[in-house]
Structures are given as structure tokens and as C-alpha cells.
PDB file of N, CA and C in Angstrom:
ATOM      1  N   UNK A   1      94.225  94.515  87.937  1.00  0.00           N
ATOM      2  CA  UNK A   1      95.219  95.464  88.377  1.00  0.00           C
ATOM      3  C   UNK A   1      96.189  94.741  89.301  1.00  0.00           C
ATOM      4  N   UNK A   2      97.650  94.789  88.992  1.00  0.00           N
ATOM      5  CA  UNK A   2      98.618  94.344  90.081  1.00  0.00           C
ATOM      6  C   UNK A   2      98.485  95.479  91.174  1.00  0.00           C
ATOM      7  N   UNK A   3      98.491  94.197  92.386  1.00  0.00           N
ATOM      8  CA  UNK A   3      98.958  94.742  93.181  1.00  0.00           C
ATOM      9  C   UNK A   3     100.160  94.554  94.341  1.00  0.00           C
ATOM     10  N   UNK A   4     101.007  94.727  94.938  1.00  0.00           N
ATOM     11  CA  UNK A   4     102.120  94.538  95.725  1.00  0.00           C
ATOM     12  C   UNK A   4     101.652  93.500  96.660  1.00  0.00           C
ATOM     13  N   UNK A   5     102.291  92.569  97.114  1.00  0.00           N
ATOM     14  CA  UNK A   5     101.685  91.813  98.267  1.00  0.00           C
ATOM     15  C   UNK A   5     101.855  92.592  99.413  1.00  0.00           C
ATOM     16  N   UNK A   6     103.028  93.467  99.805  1.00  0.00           N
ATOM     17  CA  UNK A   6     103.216  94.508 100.442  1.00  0.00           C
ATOM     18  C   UNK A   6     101.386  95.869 100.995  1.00  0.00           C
ATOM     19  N   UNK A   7     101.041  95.579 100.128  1.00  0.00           N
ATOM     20  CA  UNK A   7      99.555  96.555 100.451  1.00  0.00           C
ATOM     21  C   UNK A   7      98.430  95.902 101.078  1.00  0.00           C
ATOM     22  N   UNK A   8      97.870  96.957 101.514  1.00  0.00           N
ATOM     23  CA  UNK A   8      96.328  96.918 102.294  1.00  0.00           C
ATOM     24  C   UNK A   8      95.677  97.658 101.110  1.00  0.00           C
ATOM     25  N   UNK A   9      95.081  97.578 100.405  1.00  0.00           N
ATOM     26  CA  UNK A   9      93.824  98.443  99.777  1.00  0.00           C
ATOM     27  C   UNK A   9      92.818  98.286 100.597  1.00  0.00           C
ATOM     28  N   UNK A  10      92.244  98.712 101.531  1.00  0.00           N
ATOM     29  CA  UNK A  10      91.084  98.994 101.895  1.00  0.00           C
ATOM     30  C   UNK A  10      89.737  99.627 100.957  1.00  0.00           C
ATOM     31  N   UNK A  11      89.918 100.807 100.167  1.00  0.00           N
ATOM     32  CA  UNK A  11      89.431 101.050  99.545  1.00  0.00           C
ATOM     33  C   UNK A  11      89.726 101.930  97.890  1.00  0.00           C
ATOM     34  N   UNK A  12      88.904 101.359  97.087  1.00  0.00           N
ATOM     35  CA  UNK A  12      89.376 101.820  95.627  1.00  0.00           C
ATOM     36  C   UNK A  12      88.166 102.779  95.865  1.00  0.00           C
ATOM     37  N   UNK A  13      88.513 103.455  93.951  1.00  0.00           N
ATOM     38  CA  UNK A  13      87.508 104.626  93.750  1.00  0.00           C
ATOM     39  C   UNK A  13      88.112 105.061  92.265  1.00  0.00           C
ATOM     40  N   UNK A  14      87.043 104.638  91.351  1.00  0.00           N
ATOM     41  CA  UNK A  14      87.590 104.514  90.083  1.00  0.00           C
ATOM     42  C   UNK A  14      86.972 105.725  89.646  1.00  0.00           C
ATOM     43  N   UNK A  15      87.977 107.118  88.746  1.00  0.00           N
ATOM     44  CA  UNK A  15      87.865 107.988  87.599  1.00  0.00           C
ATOM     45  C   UNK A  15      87.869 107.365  86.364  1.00  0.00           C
ATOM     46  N   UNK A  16      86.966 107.691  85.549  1.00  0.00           N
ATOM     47  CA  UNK A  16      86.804 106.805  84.561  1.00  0.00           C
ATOM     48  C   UNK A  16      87.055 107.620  83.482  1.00  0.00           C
ATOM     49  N   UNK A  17      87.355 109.148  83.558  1.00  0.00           N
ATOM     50  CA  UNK A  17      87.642 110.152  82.326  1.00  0.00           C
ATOM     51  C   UNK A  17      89.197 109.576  82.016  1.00  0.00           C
ATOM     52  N   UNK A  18      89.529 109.637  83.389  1.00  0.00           N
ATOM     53  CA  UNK A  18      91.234 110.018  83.391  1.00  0.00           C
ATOM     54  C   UNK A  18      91.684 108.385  83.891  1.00  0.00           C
ATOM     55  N   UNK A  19      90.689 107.476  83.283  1.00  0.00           N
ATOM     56  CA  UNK A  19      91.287 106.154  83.997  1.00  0.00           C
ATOM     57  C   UNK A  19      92.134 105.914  84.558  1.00  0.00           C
ATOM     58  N   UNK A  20      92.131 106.316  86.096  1.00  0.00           N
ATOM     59  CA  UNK A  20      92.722 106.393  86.753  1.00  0.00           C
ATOM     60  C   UNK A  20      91.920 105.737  88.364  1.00  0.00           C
ATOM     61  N   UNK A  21      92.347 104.651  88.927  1.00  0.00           N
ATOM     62  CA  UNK A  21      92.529 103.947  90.186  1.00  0.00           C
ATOM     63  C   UNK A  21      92.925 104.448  91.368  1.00  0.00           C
ATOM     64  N   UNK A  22      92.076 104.964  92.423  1.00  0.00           N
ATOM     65  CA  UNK A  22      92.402 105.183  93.469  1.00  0.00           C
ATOM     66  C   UNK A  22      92.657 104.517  94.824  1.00  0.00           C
ATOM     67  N   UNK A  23      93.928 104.067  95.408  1.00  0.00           N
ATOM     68  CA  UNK A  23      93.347 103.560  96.294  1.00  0.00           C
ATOM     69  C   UNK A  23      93.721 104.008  98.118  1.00  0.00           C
ATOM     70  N   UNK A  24      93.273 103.136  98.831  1.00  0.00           N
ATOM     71  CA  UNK A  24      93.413 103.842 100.008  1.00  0.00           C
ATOM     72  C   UNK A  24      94.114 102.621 100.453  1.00  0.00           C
ATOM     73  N   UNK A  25      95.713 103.058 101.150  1.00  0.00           N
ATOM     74  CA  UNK A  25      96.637 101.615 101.775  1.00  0.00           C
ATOM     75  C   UNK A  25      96.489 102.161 103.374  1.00  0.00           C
ATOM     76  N   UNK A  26      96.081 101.156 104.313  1.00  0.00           N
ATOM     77  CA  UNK A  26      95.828 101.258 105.302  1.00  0.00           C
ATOM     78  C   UNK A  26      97.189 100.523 105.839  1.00  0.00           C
ATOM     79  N   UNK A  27      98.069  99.831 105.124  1.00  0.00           N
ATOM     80  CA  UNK A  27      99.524  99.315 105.445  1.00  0.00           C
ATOM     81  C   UNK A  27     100.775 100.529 105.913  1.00  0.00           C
ATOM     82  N   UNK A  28     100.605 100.454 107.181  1.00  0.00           N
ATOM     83  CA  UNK A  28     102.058 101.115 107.637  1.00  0.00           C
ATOM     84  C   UNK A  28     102.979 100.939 107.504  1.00  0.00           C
ATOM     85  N   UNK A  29     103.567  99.973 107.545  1.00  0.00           N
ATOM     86  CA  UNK A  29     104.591  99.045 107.474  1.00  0.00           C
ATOM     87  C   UNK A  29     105.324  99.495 106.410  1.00  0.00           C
ATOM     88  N   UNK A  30     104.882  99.709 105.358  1.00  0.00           N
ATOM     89  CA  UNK A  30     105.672 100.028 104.287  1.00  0.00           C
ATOM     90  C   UNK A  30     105.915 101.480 104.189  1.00  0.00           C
ATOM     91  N   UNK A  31     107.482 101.526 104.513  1.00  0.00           N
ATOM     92  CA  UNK A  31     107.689 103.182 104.809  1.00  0.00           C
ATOM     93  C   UNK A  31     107.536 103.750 105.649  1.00  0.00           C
ATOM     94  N   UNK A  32     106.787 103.177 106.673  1.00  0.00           N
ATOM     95  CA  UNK A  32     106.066 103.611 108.115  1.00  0.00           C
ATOM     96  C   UNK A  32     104.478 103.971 108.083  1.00  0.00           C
ATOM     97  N   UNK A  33     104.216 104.325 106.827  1.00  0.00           N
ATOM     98  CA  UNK A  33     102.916 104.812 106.020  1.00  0.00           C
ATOM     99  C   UNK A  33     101.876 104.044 105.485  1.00  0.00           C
ATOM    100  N   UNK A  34     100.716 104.566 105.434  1.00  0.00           N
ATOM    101  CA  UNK A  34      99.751 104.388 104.409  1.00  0.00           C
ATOM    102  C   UNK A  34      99.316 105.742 103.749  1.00  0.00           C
ATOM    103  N   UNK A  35      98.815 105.481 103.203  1.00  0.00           N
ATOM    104  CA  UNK A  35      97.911 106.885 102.248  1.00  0.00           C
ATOM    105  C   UNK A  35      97.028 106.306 101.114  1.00  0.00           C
ATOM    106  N   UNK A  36      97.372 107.291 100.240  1.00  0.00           N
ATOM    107  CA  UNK A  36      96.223 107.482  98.858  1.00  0.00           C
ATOM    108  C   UNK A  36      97.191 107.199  98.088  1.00  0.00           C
ATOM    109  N   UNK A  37      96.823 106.235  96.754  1.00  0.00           N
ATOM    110  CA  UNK A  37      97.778 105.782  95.927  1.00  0.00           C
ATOM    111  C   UNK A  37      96.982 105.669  94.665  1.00  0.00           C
ATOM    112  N   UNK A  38      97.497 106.223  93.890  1.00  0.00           N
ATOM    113  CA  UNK A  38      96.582 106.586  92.184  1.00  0.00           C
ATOM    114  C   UNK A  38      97.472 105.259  91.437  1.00  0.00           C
ATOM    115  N   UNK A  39      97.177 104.630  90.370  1.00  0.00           N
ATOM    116  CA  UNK A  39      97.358 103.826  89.353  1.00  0.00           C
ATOM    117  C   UNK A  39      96.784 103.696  88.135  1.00  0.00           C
ATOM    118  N   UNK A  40      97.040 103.562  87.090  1.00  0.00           N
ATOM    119  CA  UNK A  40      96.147 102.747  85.897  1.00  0.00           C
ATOM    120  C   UNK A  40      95.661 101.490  85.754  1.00  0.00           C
ATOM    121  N   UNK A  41      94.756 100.889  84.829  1.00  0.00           N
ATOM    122  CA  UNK A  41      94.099  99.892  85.451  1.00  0.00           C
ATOM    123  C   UNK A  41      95.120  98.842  84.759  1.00  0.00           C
ATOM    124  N   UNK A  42      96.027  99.316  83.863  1.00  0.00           N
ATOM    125  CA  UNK A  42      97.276  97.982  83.421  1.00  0.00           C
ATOM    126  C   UNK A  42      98.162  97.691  84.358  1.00  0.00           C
ATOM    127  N   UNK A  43      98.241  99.015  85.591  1.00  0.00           N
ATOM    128  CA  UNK A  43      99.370  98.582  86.645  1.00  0.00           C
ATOM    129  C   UNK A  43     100.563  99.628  86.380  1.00  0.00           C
ATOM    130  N   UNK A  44     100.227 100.385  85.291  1.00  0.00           N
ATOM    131  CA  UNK A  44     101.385 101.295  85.042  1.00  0.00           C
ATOM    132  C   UNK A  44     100.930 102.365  86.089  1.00  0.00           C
ATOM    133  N   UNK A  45     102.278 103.285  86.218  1.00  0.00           N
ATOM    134  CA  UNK A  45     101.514 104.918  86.838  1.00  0.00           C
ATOM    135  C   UNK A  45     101.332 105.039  88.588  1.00  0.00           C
ATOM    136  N   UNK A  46     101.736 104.172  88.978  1.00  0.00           N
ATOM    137  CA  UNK A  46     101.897 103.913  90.635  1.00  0.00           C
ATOM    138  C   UNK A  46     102.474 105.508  90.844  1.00  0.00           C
ATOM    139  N   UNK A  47     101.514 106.273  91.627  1.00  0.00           N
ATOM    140  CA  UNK A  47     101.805 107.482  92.418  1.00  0.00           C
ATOM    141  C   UNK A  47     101.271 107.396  93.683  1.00  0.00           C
ATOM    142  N   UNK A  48     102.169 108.094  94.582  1.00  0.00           N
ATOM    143  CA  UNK A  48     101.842 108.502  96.137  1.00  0.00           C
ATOM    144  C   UNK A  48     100.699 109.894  95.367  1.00  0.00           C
ATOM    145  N   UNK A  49      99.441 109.805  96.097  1.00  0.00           N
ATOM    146  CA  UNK A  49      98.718 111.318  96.256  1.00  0.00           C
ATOM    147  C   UNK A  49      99.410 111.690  97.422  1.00  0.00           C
ATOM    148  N   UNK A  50      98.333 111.072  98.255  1.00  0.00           N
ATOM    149  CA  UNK A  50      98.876 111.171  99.828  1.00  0.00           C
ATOM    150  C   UNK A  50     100.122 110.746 100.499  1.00  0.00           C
ATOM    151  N   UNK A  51     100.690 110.924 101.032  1.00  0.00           N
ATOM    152  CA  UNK A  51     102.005 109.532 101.620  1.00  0.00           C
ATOM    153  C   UNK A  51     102.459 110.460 102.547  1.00  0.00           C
ATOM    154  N   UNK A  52     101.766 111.817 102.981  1.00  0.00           N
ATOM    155  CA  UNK A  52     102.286 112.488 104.188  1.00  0.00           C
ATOM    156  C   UNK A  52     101.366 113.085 105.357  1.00  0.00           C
ATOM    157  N   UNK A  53     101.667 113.188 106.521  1.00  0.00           N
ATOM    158  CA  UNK A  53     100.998 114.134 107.596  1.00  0.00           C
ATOM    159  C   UNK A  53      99.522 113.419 107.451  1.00  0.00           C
ATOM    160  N   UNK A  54      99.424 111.903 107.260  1.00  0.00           N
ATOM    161  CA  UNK A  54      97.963 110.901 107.602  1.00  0.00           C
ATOM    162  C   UNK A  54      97.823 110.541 108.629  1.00  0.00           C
ATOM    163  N   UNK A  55      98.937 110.638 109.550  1.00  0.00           N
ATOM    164  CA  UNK A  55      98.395 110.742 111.341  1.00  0.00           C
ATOM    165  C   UNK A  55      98.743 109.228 111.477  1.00  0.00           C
ATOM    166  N   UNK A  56      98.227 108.561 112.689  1.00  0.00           N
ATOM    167  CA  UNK A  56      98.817 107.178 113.852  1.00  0.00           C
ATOM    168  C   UNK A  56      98.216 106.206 112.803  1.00  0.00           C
ATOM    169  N   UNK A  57      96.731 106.743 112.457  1.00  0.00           N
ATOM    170  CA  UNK A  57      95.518 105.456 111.812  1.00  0.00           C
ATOM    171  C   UNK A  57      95.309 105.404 110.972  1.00  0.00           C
ATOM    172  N   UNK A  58      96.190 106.164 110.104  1.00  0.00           N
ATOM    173  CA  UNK A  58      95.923 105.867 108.397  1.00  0.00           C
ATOM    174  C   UNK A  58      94.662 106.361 107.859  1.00  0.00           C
ATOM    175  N   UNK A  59      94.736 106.186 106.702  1.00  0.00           N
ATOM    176  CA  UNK A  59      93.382 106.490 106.089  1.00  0.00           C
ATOM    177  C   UNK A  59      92.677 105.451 105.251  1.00  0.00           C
ATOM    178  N   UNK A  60      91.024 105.205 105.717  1.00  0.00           N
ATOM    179  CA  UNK A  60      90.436 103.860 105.521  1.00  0.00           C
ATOM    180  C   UNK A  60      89.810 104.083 104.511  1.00  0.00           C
ATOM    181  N   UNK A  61      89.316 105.191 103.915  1.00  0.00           N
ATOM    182  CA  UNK A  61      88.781 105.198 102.607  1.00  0.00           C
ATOM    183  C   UNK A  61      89.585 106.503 101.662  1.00  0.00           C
ATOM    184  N   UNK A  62      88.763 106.283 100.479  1.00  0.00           N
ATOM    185  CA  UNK A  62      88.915 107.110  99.376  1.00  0.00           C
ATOM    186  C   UNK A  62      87.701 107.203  98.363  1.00  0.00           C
ATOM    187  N   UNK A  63      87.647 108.857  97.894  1.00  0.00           N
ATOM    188  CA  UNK A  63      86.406 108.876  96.938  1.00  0.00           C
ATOM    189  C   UNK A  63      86.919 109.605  95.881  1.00  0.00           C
ATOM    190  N   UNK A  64      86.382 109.134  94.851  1.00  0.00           N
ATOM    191  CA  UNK A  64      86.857 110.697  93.508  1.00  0.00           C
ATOM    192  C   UNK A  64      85.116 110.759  93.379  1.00  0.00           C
ATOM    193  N   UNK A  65      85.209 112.755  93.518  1.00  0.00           N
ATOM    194  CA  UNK A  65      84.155 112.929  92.846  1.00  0.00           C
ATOM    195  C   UNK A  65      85.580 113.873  91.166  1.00  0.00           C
ATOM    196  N   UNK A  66      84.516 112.539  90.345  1.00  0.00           N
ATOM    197  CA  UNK A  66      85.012 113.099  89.003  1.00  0.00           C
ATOM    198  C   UNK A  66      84.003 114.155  88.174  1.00  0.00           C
ATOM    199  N   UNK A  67      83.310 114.942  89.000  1.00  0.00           N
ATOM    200  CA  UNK A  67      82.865 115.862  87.927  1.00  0.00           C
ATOM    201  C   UNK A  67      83.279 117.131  88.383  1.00  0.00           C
ATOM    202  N   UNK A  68      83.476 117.453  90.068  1.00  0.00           N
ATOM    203  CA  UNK A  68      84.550 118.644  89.967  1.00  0.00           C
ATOM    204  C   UNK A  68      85.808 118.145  90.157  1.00  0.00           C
ATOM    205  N   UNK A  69      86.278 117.292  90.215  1.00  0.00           N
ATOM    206  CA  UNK A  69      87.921 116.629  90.406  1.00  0.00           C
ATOM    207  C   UNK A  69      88.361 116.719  91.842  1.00  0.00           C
ATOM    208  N   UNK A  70      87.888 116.327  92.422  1.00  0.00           N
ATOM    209  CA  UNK A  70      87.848 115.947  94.009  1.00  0.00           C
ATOM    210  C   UNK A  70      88.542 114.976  94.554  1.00  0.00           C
ATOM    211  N   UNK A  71      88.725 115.084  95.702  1.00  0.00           N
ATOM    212  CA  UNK A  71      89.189 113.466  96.270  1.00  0.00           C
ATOM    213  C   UNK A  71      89.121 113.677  97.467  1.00  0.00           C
ATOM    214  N   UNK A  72      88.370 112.530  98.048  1.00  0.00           N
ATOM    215  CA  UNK A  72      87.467 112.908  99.450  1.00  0.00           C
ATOM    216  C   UNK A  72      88.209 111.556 100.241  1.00  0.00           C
ATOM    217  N   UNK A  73      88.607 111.807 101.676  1.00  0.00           N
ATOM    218  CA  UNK A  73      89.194 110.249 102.249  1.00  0.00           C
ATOM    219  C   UNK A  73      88.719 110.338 103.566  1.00  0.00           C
ATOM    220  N   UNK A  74      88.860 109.528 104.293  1.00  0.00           N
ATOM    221  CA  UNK A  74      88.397 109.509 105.512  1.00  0.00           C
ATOM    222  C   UNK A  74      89.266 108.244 106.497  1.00  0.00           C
ATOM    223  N   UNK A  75      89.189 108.888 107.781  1.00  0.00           N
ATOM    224  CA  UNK A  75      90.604 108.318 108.896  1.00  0.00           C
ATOM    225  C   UNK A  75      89.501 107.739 109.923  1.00  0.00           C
ATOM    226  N   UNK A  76      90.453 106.948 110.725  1.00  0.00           N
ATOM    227  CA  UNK A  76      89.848 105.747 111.938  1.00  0.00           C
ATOM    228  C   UNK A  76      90.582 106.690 113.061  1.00  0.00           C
ATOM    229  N   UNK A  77      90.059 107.099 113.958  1.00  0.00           N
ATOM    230  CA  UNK A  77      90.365 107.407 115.466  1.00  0.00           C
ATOM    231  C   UNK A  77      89.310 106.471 116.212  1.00  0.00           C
ATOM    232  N   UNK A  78      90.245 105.597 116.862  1.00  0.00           N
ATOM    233  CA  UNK A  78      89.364 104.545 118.318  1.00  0.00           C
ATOM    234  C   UNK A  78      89.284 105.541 119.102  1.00  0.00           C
ATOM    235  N   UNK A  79      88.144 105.024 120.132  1.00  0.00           N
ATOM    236  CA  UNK A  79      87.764 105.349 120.874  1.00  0.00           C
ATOM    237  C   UNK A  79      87.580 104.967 121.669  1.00  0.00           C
ATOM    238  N   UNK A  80      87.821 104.996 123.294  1.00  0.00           N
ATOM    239  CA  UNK A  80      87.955 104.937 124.509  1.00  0.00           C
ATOM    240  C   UNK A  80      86.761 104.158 125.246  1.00  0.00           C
TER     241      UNK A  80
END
């Protein structure tokens, strides 16, 4: 799978009905943002899921549950 030199993937999470690539960009920088970013595994199909209201720390993971069609992510808050 291409990917941008521009990205952080922190974490993938592969649907395998709808071959479809999930990933999680922990890169701000680009756009000011990170989020959830869907693809195919040729590189075609680059979509924002996420790309809004992900807060200061981005989001460090991503899950598909593919049997009810889910998508589960999870964020970094430091701590003091």
C-alpha cells in the first residue's frame, strides 16, 4: 500500500469484506490534523473518515469490527 511520506500511520485495521484499509494518522502537520483515513490495498480510494473535532492529541489507534460495521479509535491525553 502507498503511502504519503507526509503520514504517521500509527495504526491500521484491515476489513476484508469491503477491502478496505484503515488507518489512524497521528500527523498534525498536515492540515493541522490527524484522524482516520480509509484506503484500498492498491492505493486507490484515499478518504478522510475522521479529519474533524479529534482534539490537541490526535487519535493513536483504529479498529473495524467487520461483523456489525463498526469503527472503534482511541486518543492520547498526558498526564500530569
Amino acid at each position: 500500500m502507498p503511502l504519503a511520506p507526509d503520514r504517521n500511520a500509527v495504526q491500521l485495521s484491515f476489513h476484508a469484506k469491503r477491502g478496505e484499509i484503515f488507518m489512524a494518522d497521528a500527523d498534525q502537520s498536515h492540515e493541522g490534523k490527524g484522524g482516520v483515513y480509509k484506503i484500498k490495498p492498491d492505493g486507490s480510494g484515499y478518504t478522510g473518515v475522521i479529519d474533524s473535532g479529534i482534539g490537541a492529541f490526535g487519535i493513536r489507534g483504529v479498529a473495524v469490527d467487520w461483523v456489525a460495521g463498526g469503527l472503534t479509535t482511541t486518543t492520547v491525553v498526558p498526564r500530569n
